[in-house]
PDB file of N, CA and C in Angstrom:
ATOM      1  N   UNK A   1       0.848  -1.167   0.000  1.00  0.00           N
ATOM      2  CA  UNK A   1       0.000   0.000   0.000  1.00  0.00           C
ATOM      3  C   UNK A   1       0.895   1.231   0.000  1.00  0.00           C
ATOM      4  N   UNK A   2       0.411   2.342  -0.952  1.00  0.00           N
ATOM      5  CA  UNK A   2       1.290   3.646  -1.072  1.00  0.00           C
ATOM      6  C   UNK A   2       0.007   4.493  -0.499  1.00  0.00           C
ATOM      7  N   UNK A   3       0.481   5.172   0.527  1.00  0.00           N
ATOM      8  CA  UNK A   3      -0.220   5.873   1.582  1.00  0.00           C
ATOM      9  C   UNK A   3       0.267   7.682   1.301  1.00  0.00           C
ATOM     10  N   UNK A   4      -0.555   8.531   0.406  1.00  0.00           N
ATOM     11  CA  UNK A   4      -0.773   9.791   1.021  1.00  0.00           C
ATOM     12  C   UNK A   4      -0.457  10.340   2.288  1.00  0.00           C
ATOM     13  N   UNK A   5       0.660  10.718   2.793  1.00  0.00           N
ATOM     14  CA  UNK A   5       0.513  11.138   4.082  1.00  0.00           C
ATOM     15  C   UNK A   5       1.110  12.920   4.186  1.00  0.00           C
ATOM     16  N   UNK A   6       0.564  13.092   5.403  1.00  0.00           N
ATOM     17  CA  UNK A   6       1.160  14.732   5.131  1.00  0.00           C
ATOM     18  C   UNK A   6       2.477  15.054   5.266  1.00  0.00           C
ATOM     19  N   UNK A   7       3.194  14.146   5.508  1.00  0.00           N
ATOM     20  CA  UNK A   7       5.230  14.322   5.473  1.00  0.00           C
ATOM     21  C   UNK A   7       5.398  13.551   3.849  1.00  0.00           C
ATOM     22  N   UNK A   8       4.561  13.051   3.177  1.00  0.00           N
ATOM     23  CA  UNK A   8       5.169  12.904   1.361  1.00  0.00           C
ATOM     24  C   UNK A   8       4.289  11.495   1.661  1.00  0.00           C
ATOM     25  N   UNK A   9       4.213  10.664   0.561  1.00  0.00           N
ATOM     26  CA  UNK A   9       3.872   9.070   0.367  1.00  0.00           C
ATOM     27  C   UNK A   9       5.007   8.257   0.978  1.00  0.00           C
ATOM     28  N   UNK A  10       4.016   7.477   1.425  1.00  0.00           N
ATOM     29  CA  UNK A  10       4.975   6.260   2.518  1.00  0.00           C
ATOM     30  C   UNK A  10       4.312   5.284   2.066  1.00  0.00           C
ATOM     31  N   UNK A  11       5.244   4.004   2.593  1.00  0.00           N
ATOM     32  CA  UNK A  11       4.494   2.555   2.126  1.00  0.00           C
ATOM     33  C   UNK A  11       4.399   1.330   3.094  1.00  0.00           C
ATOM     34  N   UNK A  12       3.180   0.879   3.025  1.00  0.00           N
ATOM     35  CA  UNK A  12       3.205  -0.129   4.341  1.00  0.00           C
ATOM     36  C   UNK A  12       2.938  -1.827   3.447  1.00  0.00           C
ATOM     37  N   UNK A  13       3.580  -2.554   4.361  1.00  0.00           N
ATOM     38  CA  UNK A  13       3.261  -3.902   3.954  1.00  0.00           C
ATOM     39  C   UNK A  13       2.384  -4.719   4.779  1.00  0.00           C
ATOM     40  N   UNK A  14       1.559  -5.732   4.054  1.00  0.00           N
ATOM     41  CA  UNK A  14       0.219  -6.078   4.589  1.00  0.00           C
ATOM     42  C   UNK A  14      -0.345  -7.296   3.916  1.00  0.00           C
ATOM     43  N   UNK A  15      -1.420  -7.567   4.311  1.00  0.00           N
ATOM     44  CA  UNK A  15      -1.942  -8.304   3.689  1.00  0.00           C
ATOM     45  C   UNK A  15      -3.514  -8.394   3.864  1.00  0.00           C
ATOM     46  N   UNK A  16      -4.177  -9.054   2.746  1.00  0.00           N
ATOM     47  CA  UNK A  16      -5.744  -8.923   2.408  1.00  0.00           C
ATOM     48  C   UNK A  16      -6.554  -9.664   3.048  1.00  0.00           C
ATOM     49  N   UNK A  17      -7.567  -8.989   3.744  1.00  0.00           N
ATOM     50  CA  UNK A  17      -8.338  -9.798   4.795  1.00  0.00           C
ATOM     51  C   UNK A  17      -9.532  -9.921   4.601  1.00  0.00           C
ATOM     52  N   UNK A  18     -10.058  -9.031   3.280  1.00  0.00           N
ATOM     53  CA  UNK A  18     -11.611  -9.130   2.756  1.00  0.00           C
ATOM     54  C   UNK A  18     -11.946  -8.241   1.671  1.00  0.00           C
ATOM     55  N   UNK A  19     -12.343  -8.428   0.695  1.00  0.00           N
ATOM     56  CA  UNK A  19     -12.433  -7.758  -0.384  1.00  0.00           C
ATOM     57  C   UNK A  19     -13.881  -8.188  -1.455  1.00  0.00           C
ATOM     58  N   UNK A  20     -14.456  -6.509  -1.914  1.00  0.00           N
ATOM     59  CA  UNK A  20     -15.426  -6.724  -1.959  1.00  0.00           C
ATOM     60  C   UNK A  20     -15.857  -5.584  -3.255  1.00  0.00           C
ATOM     61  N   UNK A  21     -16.675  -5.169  -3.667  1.00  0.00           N
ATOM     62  CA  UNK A  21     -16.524  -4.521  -5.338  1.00  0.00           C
ATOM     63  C   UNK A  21     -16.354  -3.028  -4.678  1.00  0.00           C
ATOM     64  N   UNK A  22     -16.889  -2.459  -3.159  1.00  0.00           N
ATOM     65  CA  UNK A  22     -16.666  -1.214  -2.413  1.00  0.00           C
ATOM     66  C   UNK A  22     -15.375  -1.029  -2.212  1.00  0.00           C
ATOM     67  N   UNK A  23     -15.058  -1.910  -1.559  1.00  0.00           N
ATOM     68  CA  UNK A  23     -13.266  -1.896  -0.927  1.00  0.00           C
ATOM     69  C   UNK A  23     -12.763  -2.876   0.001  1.00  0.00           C
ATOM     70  N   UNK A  24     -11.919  -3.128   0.614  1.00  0.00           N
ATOM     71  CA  UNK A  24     -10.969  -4.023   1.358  1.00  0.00           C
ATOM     72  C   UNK A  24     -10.803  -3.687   2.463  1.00  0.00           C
ATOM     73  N   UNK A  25     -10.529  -4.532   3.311  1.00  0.00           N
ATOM     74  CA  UNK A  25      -9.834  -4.524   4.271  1.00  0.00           C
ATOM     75  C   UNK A  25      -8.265  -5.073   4.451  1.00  0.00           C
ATOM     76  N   UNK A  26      -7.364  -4.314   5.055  1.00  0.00           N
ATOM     77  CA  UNK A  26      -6.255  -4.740   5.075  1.00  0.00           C
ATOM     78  C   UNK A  26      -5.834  -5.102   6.424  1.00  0.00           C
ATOM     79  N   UNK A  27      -4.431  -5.972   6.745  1.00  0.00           N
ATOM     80  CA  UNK A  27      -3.976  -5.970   8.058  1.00  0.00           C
ATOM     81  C   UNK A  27      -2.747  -5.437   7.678  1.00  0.00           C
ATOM     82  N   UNK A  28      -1.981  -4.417   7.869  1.00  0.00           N
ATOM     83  CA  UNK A  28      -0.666  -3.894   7.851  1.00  0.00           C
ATOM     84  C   UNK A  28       0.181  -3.889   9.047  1.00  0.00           C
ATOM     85  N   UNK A  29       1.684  -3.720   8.966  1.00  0.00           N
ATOM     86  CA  UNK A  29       2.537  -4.018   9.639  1.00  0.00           C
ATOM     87  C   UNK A  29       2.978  -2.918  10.488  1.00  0.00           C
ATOM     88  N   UNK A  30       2.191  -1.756   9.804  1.00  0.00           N
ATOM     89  CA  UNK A  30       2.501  -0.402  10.822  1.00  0.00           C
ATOM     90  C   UNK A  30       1.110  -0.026  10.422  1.00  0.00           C
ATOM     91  N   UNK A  31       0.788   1.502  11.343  1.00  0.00           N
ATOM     92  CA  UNK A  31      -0.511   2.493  11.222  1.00  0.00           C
ATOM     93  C   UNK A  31       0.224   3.485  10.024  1.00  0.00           C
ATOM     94  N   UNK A  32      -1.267   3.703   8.944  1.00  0.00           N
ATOM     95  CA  UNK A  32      -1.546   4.950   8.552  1.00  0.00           C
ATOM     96  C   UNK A  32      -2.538   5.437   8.745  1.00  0.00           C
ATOM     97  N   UNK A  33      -2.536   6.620   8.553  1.00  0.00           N
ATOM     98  CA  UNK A  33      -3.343   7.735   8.719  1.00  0.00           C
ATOM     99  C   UNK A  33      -5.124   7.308   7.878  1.00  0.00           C
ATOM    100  N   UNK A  34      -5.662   7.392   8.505  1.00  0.00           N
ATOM    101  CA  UNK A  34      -7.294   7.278   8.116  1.00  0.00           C
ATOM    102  C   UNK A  34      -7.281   8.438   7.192  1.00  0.00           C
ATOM    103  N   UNK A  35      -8.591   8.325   6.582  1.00  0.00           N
ATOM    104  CA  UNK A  35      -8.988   9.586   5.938  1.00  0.00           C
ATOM    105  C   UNK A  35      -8.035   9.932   4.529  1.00  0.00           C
ATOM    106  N   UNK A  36      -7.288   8.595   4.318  1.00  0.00           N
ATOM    107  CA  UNK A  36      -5.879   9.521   3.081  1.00  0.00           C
ATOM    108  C   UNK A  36      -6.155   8.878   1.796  1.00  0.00           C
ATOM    109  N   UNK A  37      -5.583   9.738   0.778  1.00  0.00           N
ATOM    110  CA  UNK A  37      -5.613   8.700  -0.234  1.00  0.00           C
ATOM    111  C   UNK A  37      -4.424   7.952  -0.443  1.00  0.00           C
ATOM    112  N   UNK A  38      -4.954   6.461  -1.429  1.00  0.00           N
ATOM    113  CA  UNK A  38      -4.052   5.756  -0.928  1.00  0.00           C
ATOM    114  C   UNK A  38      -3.740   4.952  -2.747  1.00  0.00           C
ATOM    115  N   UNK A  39      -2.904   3.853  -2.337  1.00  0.00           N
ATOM    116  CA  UNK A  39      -3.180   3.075  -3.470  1.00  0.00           C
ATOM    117  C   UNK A  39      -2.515   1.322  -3.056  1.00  0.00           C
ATOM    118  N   UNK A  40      -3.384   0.408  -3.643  1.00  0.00           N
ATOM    119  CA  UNK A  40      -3.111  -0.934  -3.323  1.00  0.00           C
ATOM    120  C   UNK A  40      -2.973  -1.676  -4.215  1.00  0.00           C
ATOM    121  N   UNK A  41      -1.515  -2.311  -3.673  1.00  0.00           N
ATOM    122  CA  UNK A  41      -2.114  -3.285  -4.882  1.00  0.00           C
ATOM    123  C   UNK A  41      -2.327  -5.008  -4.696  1.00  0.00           C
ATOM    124  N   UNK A  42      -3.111  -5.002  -5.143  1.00  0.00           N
ATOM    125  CA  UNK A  42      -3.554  -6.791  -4.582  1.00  0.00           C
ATOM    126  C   UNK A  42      -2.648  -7.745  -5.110  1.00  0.00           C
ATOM    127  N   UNK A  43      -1.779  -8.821  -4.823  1.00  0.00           N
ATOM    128  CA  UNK A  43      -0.917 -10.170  -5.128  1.00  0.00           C
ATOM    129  C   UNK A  43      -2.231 -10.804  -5.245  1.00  0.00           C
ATOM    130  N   UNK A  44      -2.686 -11.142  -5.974  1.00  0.00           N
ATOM    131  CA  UNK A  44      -3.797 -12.438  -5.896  1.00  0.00           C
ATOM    132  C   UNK A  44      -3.837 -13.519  -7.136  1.00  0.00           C
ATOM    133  N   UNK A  45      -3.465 -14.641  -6.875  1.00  0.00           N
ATOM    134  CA  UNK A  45      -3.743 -15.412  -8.274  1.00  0.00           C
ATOM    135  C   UNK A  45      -2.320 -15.507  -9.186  1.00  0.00           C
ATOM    136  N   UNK A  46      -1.596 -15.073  -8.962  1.00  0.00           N
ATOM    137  CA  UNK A  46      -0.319 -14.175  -9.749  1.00  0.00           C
ATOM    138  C   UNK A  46      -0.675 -13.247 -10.417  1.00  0.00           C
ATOM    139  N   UNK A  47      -1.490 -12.233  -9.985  1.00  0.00           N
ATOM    140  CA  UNK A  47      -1.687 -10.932 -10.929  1.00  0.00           C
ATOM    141  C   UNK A  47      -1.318 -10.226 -10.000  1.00  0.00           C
ATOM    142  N   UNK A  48      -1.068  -8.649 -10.413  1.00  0.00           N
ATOM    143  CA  UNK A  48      -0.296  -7.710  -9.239  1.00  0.00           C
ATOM    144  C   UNK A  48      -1.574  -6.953  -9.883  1.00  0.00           C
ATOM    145  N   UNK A  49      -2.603  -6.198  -9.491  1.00  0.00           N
ATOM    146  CA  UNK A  49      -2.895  -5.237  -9.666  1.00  0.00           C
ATOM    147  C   UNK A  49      -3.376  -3.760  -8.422  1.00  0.00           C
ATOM    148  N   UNK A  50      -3.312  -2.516  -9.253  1.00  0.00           N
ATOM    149  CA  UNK A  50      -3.078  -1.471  -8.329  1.00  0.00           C
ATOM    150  C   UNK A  50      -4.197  -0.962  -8.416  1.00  0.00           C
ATOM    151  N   UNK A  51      -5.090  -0.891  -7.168  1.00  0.00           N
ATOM    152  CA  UNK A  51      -6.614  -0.168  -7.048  1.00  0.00           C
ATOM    153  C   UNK A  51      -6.468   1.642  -6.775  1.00  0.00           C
ATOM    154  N   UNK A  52      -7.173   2.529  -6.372  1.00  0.00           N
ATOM    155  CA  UNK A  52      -6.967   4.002  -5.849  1.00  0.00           C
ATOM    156  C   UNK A  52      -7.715   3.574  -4.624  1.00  0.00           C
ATOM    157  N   UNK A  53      -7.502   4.255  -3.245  1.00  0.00           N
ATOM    158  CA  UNK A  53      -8.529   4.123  -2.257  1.00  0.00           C
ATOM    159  C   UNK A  53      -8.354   4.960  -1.827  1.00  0.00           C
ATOM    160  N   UNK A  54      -9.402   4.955  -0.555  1.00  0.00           N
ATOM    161  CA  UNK A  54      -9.159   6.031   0.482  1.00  0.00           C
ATOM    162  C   UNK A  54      -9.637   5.401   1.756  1.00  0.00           C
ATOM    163  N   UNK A  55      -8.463   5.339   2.838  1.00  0.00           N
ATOM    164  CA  UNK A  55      -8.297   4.972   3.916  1.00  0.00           C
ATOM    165  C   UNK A  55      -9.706   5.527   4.596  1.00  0.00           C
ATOM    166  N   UNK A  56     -10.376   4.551   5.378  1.00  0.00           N
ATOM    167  CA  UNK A  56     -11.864   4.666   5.871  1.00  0.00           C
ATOM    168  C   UNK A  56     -11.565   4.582   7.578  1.00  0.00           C
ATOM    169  N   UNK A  57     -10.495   3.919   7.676  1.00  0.00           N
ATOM    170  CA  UNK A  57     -10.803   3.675   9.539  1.00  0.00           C
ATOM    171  C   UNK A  57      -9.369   2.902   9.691  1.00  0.00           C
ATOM    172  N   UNK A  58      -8.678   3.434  10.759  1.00  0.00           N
ATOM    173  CA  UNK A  58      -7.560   2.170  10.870  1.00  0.00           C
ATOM    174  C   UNK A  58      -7.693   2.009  12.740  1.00  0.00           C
ATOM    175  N   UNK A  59      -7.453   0.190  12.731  1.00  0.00           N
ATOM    176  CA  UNK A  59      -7.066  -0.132  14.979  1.00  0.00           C
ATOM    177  C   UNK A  59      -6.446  -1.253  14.861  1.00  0.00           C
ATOM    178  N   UNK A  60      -5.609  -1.035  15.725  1.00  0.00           N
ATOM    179  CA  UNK A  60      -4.462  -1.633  16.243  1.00  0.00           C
ATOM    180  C   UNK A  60      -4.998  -3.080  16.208  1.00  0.00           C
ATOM    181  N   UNK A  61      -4.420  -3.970  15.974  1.00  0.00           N
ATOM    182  CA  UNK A  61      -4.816  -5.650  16.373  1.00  0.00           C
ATOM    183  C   UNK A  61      -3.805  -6.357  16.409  1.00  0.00           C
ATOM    184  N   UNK A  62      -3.111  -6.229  17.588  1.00  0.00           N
ATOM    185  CA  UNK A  62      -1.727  -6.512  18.334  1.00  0.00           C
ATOM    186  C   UNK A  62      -0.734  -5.451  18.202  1.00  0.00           C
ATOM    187  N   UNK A  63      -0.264  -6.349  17.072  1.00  0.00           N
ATOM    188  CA  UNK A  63       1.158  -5.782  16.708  1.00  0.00           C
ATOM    189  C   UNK A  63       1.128  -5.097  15.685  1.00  0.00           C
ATOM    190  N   UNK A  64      -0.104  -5.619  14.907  1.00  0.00           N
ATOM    191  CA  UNK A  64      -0.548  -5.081  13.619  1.00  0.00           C
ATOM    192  C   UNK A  64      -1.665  -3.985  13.420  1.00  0.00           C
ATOM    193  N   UNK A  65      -1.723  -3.720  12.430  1.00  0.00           N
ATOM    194  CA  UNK A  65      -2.846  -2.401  12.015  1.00  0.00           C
ATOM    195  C   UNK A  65      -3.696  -3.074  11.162  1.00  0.00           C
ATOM    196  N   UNK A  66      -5.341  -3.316  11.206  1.00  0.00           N
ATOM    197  CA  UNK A  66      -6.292  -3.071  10.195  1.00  0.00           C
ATOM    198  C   UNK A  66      -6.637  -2.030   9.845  1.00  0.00           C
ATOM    199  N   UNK A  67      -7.080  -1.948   8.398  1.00  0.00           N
ATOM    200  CA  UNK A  67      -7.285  -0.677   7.501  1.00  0.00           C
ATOM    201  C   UNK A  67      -8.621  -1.124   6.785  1.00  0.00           C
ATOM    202  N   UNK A  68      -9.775  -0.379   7.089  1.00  0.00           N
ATOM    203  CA  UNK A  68     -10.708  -0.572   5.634  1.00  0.00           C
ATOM    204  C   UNK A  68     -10.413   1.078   5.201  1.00  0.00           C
ATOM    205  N   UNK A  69     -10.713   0.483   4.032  1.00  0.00           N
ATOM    206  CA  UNK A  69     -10.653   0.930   2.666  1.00  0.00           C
ATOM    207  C   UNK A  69     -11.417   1.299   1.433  1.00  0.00           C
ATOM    208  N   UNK A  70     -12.007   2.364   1.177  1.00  0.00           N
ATOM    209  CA  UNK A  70     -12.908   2.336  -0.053  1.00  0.00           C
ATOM    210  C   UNK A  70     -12.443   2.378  -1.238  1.00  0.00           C
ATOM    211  N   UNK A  71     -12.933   2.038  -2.506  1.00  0.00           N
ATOM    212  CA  UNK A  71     -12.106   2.062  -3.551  1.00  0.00           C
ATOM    213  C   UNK A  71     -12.648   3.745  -3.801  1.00  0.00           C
ATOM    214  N   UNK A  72     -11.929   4.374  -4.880  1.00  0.00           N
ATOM    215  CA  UNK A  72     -12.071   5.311  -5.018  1.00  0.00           C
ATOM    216  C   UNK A  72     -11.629   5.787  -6.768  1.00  0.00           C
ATOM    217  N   UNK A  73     -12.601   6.273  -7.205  1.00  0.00           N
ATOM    218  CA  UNK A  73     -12.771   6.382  -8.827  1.00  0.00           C
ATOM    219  C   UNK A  73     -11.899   5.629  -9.023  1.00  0.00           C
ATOM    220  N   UNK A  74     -12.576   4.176  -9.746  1.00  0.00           N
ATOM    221  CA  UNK A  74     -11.823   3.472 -10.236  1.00  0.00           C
ATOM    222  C   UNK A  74     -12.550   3.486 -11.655  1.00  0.00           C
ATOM    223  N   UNK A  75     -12.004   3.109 -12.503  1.00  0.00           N
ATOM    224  CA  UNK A  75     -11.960   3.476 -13.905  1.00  0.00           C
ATOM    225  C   UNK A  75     -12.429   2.259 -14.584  1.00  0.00           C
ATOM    226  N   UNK A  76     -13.507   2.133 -15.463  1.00  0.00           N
ATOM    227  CA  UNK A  76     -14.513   1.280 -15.666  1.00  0.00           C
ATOM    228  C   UNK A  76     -13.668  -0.251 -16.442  1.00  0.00           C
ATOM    229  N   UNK A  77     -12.066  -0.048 -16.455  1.00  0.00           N
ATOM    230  CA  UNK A  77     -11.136  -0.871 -16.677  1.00  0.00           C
ATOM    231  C   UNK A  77     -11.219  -1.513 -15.327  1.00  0.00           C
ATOM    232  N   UNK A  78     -11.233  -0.983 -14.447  1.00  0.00           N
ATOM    233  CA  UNK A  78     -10.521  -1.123 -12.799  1.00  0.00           C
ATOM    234  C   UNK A  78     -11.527  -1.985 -12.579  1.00  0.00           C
ATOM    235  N   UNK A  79     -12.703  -1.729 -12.424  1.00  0.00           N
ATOM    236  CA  UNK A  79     -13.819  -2.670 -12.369  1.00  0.00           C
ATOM    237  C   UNK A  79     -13.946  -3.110 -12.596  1.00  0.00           C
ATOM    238  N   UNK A  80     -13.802  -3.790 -14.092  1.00  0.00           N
ATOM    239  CA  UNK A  80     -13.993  -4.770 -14.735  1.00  0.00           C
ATOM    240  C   UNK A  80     -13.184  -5.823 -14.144  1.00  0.00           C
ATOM    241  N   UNK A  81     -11.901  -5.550 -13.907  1.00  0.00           N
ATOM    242  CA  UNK A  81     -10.572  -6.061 -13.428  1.00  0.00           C
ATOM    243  C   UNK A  81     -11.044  -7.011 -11.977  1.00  0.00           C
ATOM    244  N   UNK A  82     -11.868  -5.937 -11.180  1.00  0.00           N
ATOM    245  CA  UNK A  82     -11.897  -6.114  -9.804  1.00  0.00           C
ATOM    246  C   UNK A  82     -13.300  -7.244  -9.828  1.00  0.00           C
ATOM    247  N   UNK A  83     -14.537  -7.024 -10.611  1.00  0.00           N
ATOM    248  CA  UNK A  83     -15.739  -8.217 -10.722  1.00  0.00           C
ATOM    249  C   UNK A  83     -14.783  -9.357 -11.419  1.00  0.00           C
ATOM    250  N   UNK A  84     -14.050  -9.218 -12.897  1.00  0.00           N
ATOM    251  CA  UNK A  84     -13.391 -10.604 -12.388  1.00  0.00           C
ATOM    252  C   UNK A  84     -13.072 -11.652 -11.226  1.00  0.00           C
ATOM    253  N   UNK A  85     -11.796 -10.646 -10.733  1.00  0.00           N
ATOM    254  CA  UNK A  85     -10.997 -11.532  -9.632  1.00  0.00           C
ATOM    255  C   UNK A  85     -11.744 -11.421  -8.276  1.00  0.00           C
ATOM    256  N   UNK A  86     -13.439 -10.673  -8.308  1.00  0.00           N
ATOM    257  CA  UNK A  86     -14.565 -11.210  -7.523  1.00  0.00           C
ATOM    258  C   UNK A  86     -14.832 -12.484  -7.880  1.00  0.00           C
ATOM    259  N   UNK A  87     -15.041 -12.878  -8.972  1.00  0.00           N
ATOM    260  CA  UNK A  87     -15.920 -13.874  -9.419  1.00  0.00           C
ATOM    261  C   UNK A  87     -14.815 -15.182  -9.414  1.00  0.00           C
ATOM    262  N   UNK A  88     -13.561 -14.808  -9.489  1.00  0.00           N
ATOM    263  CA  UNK A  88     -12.330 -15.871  -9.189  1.00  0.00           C
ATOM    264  C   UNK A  88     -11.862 -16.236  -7.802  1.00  0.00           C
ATOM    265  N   UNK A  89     -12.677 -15.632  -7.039  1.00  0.00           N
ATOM    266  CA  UNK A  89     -12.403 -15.796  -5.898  1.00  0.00           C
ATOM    267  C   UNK A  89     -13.800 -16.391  -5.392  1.00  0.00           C
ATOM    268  N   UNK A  90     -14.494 -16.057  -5.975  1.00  0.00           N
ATOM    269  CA  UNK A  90     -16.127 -16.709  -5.155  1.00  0.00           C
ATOM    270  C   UNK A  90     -16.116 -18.795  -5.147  1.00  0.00           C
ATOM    271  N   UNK A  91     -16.752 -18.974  -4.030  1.00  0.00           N
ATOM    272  CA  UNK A  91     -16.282 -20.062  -3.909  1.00  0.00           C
ATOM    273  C   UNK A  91     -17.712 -20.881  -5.259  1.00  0.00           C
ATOM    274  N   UNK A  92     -17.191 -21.870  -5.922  1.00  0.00           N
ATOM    275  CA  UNK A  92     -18.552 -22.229  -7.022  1.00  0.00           C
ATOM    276  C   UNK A  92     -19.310 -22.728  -6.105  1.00  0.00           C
ATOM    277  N   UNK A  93     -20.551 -22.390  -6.543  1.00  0.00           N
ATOM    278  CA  UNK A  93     -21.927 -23.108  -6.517  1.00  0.00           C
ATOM    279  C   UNK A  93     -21.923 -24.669  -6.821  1.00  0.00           C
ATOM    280  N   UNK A  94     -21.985 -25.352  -5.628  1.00  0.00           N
ATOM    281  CA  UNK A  94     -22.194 -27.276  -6.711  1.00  0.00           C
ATOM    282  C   UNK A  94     -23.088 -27.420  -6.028  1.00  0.00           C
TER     283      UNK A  94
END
């Protein structure tokens, strides 16, 4: 995650704890700042791709930081991108 912050962009490492066509939740290894814009990018599947967000809420959970996340104008590419690797991730119907 590349984090907006008011001393320049910083970057935290993390990982994906729920994701959904609104936005994600993350668990990161340090706190950022709520309220920022941000950018993520998901490892999933072997694809790297980079969403826009904006930090919604971050609390402590140990050692670590959760972050939700809204997506934020994502670009009707981005979406498309993101209902895919929804629909690659949904568990099938049998």
């Amino acid at each position: 995650m590349l984090v907006d912050q008011e001393q320049g962009a910083s970057s935290a490492l993390g990982h994906l704890v729920d994701l959904s066509e609104g936005g994600c939740q993350l668990r990161l290894q340090r706190s950022v700042g709520a309220h920022r814009a941000a950018r993520v990018r998901l490892d999933i599947g072997g694809r790297q791709m980079w969403f826009p967000v904006l930090t919604r809420w971050v609390r402590p959970e140990g050692r670590d930081w959760t972050v939700g996340c809204c997506f934020d104008r994502l670009t009707p590419e981005k979406q498309e991108s993101l209902r895919l690797l929804l629909a690659e991730l949904a568990p099938s119907a049998s």
